[in-house]
C-alpha atoms as a PDB file:
ATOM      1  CA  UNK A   1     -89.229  66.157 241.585  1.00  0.00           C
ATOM      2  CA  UNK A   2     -87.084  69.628 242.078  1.00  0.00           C
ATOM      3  CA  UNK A   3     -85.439  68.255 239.149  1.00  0.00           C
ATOM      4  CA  UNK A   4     -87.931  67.505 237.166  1.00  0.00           C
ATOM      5  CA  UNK A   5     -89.348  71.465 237.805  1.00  0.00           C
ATOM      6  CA  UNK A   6     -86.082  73.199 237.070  1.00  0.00           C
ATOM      7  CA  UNK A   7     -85.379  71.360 233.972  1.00  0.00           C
ATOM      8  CA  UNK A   8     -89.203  73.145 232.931  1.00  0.00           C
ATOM      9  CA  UNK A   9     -87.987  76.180 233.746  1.00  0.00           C
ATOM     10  CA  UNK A  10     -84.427  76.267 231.822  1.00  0.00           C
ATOM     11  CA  UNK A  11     -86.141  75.360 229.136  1.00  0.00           C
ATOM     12  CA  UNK A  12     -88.950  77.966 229.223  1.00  0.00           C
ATOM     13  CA  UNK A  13     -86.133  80.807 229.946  1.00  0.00           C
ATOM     14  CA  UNK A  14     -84.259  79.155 226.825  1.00  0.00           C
ATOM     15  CA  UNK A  15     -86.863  78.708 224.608  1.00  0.00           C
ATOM     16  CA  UNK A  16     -89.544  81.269 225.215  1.00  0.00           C
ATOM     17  CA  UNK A  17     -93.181  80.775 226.033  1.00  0.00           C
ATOM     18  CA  UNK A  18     -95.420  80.030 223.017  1.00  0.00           C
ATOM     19  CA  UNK A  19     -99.346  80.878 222.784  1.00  0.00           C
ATOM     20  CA  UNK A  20    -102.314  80.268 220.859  1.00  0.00           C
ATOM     21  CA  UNK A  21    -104.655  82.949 219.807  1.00  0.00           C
ATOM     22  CA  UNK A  22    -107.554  83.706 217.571  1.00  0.00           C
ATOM     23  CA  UNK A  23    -108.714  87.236 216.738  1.00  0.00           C
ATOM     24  CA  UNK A  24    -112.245  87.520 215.195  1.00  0.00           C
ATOM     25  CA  UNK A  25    -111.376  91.333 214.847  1.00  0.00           C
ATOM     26  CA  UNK A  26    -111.651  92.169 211.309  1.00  0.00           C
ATOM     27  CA  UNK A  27    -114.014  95.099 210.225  1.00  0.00           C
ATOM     28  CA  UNK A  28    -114.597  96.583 207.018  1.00  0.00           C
ATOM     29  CA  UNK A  29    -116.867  99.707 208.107  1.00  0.00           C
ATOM     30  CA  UNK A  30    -114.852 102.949 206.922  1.00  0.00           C
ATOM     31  CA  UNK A  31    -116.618 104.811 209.685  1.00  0.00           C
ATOM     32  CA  UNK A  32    -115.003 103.208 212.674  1.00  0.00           C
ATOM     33  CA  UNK A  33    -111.427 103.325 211.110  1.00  0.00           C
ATOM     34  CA  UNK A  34    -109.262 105.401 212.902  1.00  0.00           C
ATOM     35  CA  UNK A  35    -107.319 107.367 210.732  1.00  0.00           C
ATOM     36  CA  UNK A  36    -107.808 107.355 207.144  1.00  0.00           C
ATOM     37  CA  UNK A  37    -104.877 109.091 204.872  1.00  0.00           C
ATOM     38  CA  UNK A  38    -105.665 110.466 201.352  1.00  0.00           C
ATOM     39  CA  UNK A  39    -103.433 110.897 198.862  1.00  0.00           C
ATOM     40  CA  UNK A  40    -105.530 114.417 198.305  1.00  0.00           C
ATOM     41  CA  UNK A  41    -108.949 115.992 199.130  1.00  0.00           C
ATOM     42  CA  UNK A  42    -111.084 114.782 202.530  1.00  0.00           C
ATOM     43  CA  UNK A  43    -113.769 112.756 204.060  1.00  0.00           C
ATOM     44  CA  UNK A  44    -117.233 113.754 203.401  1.00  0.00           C
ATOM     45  CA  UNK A  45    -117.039 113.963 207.583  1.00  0.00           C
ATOM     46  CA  UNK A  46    -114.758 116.790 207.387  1.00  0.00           C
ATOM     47  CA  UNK A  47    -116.463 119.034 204.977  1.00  0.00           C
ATOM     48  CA  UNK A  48    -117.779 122.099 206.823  1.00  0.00           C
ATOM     49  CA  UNK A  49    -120.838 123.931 206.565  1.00  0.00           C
ATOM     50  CA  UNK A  50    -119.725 126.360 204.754  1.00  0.00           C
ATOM     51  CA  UNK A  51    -118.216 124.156 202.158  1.00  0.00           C
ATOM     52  CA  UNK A  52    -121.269 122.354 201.873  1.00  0.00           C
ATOM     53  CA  UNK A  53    -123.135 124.792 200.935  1.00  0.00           C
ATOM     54  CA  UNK A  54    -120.778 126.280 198.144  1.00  0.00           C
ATOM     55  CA  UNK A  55    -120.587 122.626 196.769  1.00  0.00           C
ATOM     56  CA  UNK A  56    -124.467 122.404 197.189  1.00  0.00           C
ATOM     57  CA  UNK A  57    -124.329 125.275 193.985  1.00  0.00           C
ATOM     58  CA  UNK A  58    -123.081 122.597 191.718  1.00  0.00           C
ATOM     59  CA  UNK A  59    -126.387 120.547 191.579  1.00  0.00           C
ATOM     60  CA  UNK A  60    -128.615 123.812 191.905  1.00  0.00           C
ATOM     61  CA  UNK A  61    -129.965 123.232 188.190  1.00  0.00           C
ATOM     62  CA  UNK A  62    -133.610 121.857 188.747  1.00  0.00           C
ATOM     63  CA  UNK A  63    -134.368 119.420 186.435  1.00  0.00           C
ATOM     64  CA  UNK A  64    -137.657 117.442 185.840  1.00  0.00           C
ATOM     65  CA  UNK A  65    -136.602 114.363 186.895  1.00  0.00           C
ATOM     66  CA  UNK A  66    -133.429 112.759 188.278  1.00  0.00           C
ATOM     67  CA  UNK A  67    -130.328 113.247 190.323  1.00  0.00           C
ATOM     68  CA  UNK A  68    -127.665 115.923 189.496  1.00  0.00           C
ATOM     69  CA  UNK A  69    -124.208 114.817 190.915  1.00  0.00           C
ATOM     70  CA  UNK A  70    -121.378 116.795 191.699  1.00  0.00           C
ATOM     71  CA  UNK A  71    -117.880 114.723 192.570  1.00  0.00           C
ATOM     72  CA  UNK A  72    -115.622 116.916 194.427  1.00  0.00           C
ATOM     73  CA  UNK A  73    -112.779 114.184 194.903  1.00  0.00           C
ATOM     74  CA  UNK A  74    -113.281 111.259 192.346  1.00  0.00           C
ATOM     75  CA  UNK A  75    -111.585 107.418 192.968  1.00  0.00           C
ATOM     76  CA  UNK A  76    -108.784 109.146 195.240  1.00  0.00           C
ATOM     77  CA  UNK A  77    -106.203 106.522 196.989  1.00  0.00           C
ATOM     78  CA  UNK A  78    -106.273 106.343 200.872  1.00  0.00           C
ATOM     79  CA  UNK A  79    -104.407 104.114 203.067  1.00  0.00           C
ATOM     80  CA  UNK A  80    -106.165 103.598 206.653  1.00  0.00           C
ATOM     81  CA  UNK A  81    -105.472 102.119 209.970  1.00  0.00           C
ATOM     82  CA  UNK A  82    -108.184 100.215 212.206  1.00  0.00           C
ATOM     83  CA  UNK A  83    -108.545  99.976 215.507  1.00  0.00           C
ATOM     84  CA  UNK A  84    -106.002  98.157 217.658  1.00  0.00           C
ATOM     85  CA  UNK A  85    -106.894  94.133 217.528  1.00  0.00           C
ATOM     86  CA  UNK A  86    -104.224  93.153 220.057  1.00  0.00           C
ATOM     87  CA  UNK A  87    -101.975  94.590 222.783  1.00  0.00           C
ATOM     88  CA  UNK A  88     -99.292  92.579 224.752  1.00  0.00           C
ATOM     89  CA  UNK A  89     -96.473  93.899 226.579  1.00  0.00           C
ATOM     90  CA  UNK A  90     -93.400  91.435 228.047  1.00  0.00           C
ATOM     91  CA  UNK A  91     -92.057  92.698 231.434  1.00  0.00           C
ATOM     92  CA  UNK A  92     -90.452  88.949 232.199  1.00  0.00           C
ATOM     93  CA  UNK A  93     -86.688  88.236 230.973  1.00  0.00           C
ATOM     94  CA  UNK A  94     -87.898  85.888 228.470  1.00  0.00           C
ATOM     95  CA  UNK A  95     -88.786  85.990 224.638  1.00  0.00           C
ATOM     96  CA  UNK A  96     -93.063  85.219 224.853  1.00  0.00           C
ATOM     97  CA  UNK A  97     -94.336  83.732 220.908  1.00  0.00           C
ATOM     98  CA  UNK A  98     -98.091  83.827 220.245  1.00  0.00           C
ATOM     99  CA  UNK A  99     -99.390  81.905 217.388  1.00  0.00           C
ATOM    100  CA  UNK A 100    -101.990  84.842 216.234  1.00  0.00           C
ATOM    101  CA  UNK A 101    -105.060  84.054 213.589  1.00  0.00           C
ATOM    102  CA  UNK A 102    -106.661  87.592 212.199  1.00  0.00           C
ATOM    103  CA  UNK A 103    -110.025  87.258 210.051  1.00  0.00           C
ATOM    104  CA  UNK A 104    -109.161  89.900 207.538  1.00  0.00           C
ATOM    105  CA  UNK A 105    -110.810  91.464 203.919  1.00  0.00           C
ATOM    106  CA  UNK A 106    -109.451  90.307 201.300  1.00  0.00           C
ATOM    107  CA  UNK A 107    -111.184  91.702 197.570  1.00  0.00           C
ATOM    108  CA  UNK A 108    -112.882  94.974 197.224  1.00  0.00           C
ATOM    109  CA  UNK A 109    -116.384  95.802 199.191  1.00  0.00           C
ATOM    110  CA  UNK A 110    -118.430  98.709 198.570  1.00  0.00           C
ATOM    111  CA  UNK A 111    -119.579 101.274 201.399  1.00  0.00           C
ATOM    112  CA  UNK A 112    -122.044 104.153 200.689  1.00  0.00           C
ATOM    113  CA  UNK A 113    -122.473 107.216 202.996  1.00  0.00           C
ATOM    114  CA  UNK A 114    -124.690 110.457 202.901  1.00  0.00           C
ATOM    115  CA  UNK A 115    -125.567 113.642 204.854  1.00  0.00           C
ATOM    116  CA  UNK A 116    -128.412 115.653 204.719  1.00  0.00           C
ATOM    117  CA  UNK A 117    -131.827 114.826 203.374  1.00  0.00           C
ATOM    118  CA  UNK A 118    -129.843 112.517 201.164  1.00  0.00           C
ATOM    119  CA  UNK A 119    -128.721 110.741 204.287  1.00  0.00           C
ATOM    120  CA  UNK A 120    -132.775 108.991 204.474  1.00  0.00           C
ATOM    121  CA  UNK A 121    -133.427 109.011 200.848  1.00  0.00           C
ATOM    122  CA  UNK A 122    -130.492 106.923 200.134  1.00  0.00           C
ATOM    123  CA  UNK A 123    -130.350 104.680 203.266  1.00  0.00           C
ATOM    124  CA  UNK A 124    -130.975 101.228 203.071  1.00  0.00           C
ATOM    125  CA  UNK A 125    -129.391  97.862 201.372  1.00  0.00           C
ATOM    126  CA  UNK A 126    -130.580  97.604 197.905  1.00  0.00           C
ATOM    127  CA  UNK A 127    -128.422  98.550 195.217  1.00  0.00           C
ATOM    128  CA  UNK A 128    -131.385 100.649 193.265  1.00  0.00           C
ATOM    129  CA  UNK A 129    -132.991 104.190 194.051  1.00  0.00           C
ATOM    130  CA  UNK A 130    -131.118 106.948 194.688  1.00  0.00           C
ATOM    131  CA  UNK A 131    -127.793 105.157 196.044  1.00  0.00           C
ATOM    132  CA  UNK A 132    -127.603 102.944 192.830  1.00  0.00           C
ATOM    133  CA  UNK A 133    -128.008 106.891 190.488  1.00  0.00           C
ATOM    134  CA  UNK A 134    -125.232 108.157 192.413  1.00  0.00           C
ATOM    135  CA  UNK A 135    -122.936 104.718 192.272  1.00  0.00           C
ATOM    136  CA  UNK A 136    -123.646 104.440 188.477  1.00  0.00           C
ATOM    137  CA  UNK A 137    -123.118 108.208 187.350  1.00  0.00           C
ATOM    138  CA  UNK A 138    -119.872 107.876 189.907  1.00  0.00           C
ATOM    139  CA  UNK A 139    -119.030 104.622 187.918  1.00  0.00           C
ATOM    140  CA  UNK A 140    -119.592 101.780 190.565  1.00  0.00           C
ATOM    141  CA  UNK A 141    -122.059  98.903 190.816  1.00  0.00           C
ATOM    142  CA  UNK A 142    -123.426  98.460 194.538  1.00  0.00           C
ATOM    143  CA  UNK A 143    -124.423  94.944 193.366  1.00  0.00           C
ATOM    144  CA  UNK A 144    -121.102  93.812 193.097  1.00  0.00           C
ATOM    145  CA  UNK A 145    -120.588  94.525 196.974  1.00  0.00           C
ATOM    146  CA  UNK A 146    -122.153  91.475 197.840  1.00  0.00           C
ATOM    147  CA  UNK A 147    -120.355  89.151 195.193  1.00  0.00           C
ATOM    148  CA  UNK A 148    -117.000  90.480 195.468  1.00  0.00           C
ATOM    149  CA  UNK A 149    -116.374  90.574 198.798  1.00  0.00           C
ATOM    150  CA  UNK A 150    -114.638  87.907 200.986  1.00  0.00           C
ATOM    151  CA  UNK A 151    -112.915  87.048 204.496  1.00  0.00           C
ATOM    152  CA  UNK A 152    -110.475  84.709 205.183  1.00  0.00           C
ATOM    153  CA  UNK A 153    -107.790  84.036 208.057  1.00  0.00           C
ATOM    154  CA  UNK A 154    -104.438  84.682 208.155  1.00  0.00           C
ATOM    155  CA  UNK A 155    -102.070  83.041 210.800  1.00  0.00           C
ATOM    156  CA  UNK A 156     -98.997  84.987 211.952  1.00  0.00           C
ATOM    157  CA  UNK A 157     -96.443  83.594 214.383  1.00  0.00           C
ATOM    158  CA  UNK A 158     -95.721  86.672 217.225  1.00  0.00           C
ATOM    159  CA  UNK A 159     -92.665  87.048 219.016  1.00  0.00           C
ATOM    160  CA  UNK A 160     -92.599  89.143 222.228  1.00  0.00           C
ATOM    161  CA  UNK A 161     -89.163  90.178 222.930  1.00  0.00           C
ATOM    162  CA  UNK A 162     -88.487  90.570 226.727  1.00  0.00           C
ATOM    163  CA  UNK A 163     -88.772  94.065 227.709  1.00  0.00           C
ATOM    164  CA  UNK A 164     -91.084  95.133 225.135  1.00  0.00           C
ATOM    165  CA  UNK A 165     -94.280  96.153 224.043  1.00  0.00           C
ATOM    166  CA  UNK A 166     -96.343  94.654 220.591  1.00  0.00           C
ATOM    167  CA  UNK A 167     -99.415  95.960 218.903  1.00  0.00           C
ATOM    168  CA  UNK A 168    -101.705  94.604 215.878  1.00  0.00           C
ATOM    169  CA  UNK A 169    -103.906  95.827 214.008  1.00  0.00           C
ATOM    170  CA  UNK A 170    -105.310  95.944 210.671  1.00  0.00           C
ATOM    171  CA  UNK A 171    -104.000  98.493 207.614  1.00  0.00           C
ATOM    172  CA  UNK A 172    -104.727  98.688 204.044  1.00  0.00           C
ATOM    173  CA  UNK A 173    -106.356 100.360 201.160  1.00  0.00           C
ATOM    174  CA  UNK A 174    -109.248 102.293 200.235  1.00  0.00           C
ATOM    175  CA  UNK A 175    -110.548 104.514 197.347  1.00  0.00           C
ATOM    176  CA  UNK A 176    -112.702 107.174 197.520  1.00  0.00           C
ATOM    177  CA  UNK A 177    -115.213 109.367 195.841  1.00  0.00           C
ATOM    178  CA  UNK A 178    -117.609 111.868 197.032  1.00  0.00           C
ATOM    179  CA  UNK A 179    -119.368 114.993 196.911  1.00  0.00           C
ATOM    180  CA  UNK A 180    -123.162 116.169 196.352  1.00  0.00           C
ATOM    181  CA  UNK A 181    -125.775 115.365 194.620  1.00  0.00           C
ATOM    182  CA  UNK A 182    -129.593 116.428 195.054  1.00  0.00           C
ATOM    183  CA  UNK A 183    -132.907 114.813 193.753  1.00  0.00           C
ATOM    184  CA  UNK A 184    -135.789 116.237 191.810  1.00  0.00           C
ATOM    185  CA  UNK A 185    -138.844 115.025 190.977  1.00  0.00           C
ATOM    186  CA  UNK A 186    -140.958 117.107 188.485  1.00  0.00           C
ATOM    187  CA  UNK A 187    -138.302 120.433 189.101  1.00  0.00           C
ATOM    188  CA  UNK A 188    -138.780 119.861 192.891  1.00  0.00           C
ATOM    189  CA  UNK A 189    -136.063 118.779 195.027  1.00  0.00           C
ATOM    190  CA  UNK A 190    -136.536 116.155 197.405  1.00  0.00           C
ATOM    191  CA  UNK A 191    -133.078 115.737 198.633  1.00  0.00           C
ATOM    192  CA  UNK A 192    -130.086 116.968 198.936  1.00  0.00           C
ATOM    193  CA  UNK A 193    -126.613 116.420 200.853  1.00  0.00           C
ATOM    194  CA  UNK A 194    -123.232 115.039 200.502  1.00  0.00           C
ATOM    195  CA  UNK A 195    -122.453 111.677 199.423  1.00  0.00           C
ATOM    196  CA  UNK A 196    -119.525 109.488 199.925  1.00  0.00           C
ATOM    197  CA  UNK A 197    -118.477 106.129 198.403  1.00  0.00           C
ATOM    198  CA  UNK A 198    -115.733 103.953 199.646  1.00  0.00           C
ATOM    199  CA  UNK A 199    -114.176 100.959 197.936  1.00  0.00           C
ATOM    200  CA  UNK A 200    -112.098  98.734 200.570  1.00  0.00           C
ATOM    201  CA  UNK A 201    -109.023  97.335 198.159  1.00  0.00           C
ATOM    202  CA  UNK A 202    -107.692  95.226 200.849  1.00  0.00           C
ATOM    203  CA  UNK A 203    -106.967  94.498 204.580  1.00  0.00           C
ATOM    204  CA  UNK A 204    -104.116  92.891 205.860  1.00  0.00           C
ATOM    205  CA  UNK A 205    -102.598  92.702 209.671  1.00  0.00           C
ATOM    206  CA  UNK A 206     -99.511  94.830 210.931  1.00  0.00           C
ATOM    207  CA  UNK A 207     -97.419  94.619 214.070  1.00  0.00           C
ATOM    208  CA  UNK A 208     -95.903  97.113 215.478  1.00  0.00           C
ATOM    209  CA  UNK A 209     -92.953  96.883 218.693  1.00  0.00           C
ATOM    210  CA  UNK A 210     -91.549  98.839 220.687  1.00  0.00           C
ATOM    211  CA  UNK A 211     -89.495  98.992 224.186  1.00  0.00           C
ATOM    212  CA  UNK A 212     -91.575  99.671 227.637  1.00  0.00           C
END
């Protein structure tokens, strides 16, 4: 029998240790990424008050019915980087190998922010009313959000080295246009804020190591 058990050992020491995981992990909502890098320009988040409020002059022409739009950064490239899916660190003096699934993004999906009064005008599902003006002056189709996006798992085989630390999570790419707009019915305004729209290109999983 105390055979038997040190033969399991020498060939866990030799061999390495190997595990079975699933991570249902994935998310595609911009807002809880994060970090988000652009190319140029910044998140409709970041704008300040004061900037508002100078970009707010570009849709100050009443007209008598409508939405005037303003695009301070149009279709500008951004790479981002989710939260962490998976931590593991390896104090033993073996290599440990996890057999990882991530549910990931994989075509382009369609996200729509706003701030001020626009924020509740514009709020909702449907592709129409004042989120579909913006997304068609701005050149995008909210109806195609639904159609064109898709998840599907990927498997990825993780090795542990001894003495080390891994992390996963999910990376990819994003587009991004925004700005102001403001809405007027019969030369009033009934809104008016910033707007933001955010087209997820892809997602894919990244693993990162380093030594504890």
């Amino acid at each position: 029998m105390k055979k038997i058990i040190s033969l399991c050992l020498i060939c866990l020491l030799v061999g390495g240790i190997q595990f079975f995981l699933t991570i249902q992990a994935s998310t595609d909502d911009y807002m809880a990424f994060s970090e988000i890098m652009m190319n140029e320009g910044k998140l409709l988040c970041n704008f300040t008050e004061e900037e508002m409020k100078e970009l707010l002059k570009k849709v100050e022409k009443r007209k008598f019915y409508g939405i005037s739009v303003y695009e301070e950064n149009k279709n500008v490239d951004a790479s981002y980087i989710s939260n962490t899916l998976y931590s593991v660190e390896n104090r033993g003096q073996t290599d440990v190998t996890y057999d990882i699934v991530v549910e990931v993004e994989t075509v382009n999906k369609v996200s729509f922010n706003a701030s001020g009064s626009l924020n509740g005008s514009a709020s909702g599902k449907t592709s129409g009313g004042i989120k579909g003006e913006i997304g068609a002056k701005c050149g995008v189709e909210f109806s195609d959000a639904t159609t064109t996006s898709r998840k599907e798992k990927q498997t990825m085989k993780l090795t542990v080295e001894a003495g080390s630390r891994a992390i996963i999570y999910l990376t990819g790419n994003l587009t991004i246009t925004n700005g102001v707009a403001a809405s007027y019915i019969t030369f009033i305004r009934a809104a008016e804020g910033g707007f933001e729209i955010v087209t997820l290109k892809n997602q894919y999983a990244r693993v990162e190591k380093a030594p504890i």
